[in-house]
C-alpha atoms as a PDB file:
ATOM      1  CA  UNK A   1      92.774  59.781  37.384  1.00  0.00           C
ATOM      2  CA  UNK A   2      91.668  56.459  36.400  1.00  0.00           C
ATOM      3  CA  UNK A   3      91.982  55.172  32.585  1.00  0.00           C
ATOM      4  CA  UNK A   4      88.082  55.237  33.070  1.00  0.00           C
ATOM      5  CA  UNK A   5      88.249  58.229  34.026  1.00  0.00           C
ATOM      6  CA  UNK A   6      90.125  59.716  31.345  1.00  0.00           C
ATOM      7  CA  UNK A   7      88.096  57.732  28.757  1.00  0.00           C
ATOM      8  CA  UNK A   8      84.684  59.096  30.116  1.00  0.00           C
ATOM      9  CA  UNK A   9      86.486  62.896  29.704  1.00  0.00           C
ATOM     10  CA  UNK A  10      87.895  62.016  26.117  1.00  0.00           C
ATOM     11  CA  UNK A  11      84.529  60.916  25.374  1.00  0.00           C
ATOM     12  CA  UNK A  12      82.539  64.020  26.466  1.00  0.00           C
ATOM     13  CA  UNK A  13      84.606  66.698  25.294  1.00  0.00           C
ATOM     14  CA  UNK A  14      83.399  69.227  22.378  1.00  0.00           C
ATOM     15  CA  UNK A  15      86.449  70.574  21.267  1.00  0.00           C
ATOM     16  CA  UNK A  16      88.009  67.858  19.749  1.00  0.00           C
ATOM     17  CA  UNK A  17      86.634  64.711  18.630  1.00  0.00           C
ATOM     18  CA  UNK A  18      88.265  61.334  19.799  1.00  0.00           C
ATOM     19  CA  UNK A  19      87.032  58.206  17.838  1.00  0.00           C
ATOM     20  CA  UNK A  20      86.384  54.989  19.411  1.00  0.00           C
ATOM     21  CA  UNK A  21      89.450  53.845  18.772  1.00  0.00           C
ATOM     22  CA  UNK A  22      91.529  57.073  20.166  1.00  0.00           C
ATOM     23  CA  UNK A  23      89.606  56.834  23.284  1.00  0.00           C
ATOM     24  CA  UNK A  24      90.431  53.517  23.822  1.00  0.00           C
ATOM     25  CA  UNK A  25      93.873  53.858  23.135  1.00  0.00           C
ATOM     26  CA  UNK A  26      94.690  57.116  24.848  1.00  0.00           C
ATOM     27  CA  UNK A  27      94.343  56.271  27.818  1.00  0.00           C
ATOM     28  CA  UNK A  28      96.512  53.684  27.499  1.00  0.00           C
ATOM     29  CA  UNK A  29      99.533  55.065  25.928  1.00  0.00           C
ATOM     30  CA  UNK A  30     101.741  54.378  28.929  1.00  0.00           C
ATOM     31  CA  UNK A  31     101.311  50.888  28.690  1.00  0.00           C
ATOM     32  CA  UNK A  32     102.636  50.975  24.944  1.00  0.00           C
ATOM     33  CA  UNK A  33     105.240  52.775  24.944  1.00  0.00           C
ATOM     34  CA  UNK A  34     104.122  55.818  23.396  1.00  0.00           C
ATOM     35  CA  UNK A  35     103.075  59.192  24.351  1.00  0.00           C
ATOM     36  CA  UNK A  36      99.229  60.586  24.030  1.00  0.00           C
ATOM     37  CA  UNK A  37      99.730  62.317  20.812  1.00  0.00           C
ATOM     38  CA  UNK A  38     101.286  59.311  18.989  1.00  0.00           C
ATOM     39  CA  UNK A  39      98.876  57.319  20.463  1.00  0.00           C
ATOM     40  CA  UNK A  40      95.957  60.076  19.197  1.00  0.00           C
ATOM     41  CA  UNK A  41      97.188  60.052  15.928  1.00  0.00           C
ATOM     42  CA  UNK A  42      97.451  56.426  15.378  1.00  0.00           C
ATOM     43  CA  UNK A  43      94.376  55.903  16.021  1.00  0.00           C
ATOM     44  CA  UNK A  44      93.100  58.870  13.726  1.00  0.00           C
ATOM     45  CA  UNK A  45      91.917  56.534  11.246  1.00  0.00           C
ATOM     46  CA  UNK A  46      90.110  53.966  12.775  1.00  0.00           C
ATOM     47  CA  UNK A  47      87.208  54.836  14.078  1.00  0.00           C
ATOM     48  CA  UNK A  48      84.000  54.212  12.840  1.00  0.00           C
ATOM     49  CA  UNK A  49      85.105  50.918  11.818  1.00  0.00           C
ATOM     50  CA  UNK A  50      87.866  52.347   9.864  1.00  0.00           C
ATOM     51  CA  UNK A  51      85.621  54.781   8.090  1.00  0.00           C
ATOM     52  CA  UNK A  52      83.515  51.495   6.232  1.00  0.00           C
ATOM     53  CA  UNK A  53      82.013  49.884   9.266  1.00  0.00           C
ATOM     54  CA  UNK A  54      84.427  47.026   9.689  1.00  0.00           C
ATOM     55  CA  UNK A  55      85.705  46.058  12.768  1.00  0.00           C
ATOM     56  CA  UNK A  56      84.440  48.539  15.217  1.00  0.00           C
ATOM     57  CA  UNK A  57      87.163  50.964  16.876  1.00  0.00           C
ATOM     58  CA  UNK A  58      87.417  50.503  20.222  1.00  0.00           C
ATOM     59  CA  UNK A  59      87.796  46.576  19.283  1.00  0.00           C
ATOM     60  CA  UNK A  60      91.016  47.527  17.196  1.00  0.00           C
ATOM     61  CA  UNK A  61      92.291  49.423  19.530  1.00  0.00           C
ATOM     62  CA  UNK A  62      91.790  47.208  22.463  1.00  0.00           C
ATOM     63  CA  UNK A  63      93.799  44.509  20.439  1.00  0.00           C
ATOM     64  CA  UNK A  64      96.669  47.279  19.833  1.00  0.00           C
ATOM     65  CA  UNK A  65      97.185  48.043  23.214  1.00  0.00           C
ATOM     66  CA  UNK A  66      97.286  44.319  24.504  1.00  0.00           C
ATOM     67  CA  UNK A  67      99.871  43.848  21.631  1.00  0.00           C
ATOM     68  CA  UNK A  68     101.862  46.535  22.227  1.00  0.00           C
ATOM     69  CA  UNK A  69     101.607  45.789  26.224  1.00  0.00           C
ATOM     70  CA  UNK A  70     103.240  41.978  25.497  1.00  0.00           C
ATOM     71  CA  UNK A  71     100.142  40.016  25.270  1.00  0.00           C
ATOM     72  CA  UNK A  72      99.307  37.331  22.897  1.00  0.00           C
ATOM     73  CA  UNK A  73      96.968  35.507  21.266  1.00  0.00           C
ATOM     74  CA  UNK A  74      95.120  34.380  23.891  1.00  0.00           C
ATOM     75  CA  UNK A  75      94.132  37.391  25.553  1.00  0.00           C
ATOM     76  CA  UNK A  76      92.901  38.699  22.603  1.00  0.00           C
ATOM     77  CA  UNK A  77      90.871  35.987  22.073  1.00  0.00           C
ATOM     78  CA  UNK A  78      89.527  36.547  25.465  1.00  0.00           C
ATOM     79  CA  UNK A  79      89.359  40.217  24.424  1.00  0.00           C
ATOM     80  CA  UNK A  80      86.787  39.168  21.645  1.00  0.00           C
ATOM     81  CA  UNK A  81      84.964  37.136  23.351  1.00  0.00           C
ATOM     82  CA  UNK A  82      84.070  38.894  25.697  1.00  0.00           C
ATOM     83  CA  UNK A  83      83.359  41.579  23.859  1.00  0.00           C
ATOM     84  CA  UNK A  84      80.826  39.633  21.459  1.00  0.00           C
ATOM     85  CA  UNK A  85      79.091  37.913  24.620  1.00  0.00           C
ATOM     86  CA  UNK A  86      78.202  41.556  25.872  1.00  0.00           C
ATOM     87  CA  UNK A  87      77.554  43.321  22.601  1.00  0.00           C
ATOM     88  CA  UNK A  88      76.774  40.630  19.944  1.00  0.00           C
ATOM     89  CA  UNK A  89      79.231  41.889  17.506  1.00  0.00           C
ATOM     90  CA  UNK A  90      82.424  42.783  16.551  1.00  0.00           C
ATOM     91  CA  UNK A  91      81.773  45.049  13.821  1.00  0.00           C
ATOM     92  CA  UNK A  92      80.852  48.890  13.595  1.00  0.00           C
ATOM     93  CA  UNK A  93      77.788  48.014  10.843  1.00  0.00           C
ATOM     94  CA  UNK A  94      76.839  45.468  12.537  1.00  0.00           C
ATOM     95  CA  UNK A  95      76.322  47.277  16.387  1.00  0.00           C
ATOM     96  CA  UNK A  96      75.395  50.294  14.645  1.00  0.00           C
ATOM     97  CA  UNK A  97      71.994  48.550  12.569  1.00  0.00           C
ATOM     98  CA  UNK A  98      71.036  47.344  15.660  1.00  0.00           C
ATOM     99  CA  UNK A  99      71.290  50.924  17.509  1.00  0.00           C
ATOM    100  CA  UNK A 100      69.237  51.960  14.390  1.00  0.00           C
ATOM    101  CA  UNK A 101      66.829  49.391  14.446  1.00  0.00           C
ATOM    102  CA  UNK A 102      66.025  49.967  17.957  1.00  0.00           C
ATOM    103  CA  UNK A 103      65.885  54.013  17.254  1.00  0.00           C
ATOM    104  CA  UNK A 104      68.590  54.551  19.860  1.00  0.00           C
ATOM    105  CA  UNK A 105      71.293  56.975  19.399  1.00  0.00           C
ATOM    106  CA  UNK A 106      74.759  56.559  18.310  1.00  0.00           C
ATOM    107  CA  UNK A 107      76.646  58.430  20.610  1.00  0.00           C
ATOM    108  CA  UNK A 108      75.393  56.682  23.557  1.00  0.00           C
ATOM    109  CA  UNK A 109      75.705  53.533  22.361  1.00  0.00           C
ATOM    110  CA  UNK A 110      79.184  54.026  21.472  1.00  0.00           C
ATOM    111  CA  UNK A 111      80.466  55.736  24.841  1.00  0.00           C
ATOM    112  CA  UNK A 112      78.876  52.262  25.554  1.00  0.00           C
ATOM    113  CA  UNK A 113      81.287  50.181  23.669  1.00  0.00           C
ATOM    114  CA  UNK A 114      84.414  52.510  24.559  1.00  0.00           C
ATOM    115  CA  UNK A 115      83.909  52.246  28.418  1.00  0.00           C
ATOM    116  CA  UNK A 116      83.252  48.447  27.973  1.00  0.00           C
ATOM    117  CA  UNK A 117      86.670  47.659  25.955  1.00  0.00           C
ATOM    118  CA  UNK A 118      88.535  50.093  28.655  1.00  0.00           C
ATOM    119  CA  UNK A 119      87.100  47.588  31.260  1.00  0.00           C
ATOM    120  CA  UNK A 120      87.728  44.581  29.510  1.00  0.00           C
ATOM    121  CA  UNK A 121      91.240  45.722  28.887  1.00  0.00           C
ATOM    122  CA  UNK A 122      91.590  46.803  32.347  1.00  0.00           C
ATOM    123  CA  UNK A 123      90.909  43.231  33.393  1.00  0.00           C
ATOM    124  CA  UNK A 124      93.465  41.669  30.807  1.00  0.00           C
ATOM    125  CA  UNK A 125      95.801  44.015  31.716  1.00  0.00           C
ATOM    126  CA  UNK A 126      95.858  42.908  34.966  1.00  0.00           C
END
């Protein structure tokens, strides 16, 4: 199974919840160092912009796992970037008026952002 994969299925299950920011960084436990549970619970708290709307999960966790994989500044930089260029944002408020605005819905529109960052990681990660 891919780390797509495995994000898509993290993403659609129903009997338990995974954030943006678990889904992200699930998948990518074995490139941190850390098993799927650790990985779970660290990133318990930061989705949904870490519960205030601030810097939108799956962006977090994306710079977590090229951290803890040995990568520096500059790939998260690139991380960001390219992240803003699709999406316009960085921040959970900020993507979420615009799903709002548009009367979209939010689960969408987040698997959205999760599948993106997995792909943008996968890239980096390279």
């Amino acid at each position: 199974m891919t780390r797509m994969e495995e994000t898509q299925g993290l993403r659609a299950r129903t009997d338990v919840h995974f954030n943006c920011c678990q889904s992200v960084l699930v998948p990518f436990a074995d490139a941190c160092g850390l098993d799927k549970d650790t990985a779970f619970r660290l990133g318990a708290s930061f989705g949904s912009g870490m519960g205030h709307g601030g810097t939108c999960g799956a962006v977090t966790s994306a710079l977590m796992v090229l951290g803890l994989a040995g990568k520096g500044a500059d790939e998260a930089a690139e991380f960001m970037r390219r992240f803003r260029e699709r999406h316009g944002a960085l921040d959970c408020a900020g993507q979420l008026w615009g799903v709002s605005q548009a009367g979209e819905e939010r689960k969408p529109h987040c698997d959205g952002l999760v599948f993106d960052a997995v792909e943008i990681l996968e890239d980096l990660l390279k």
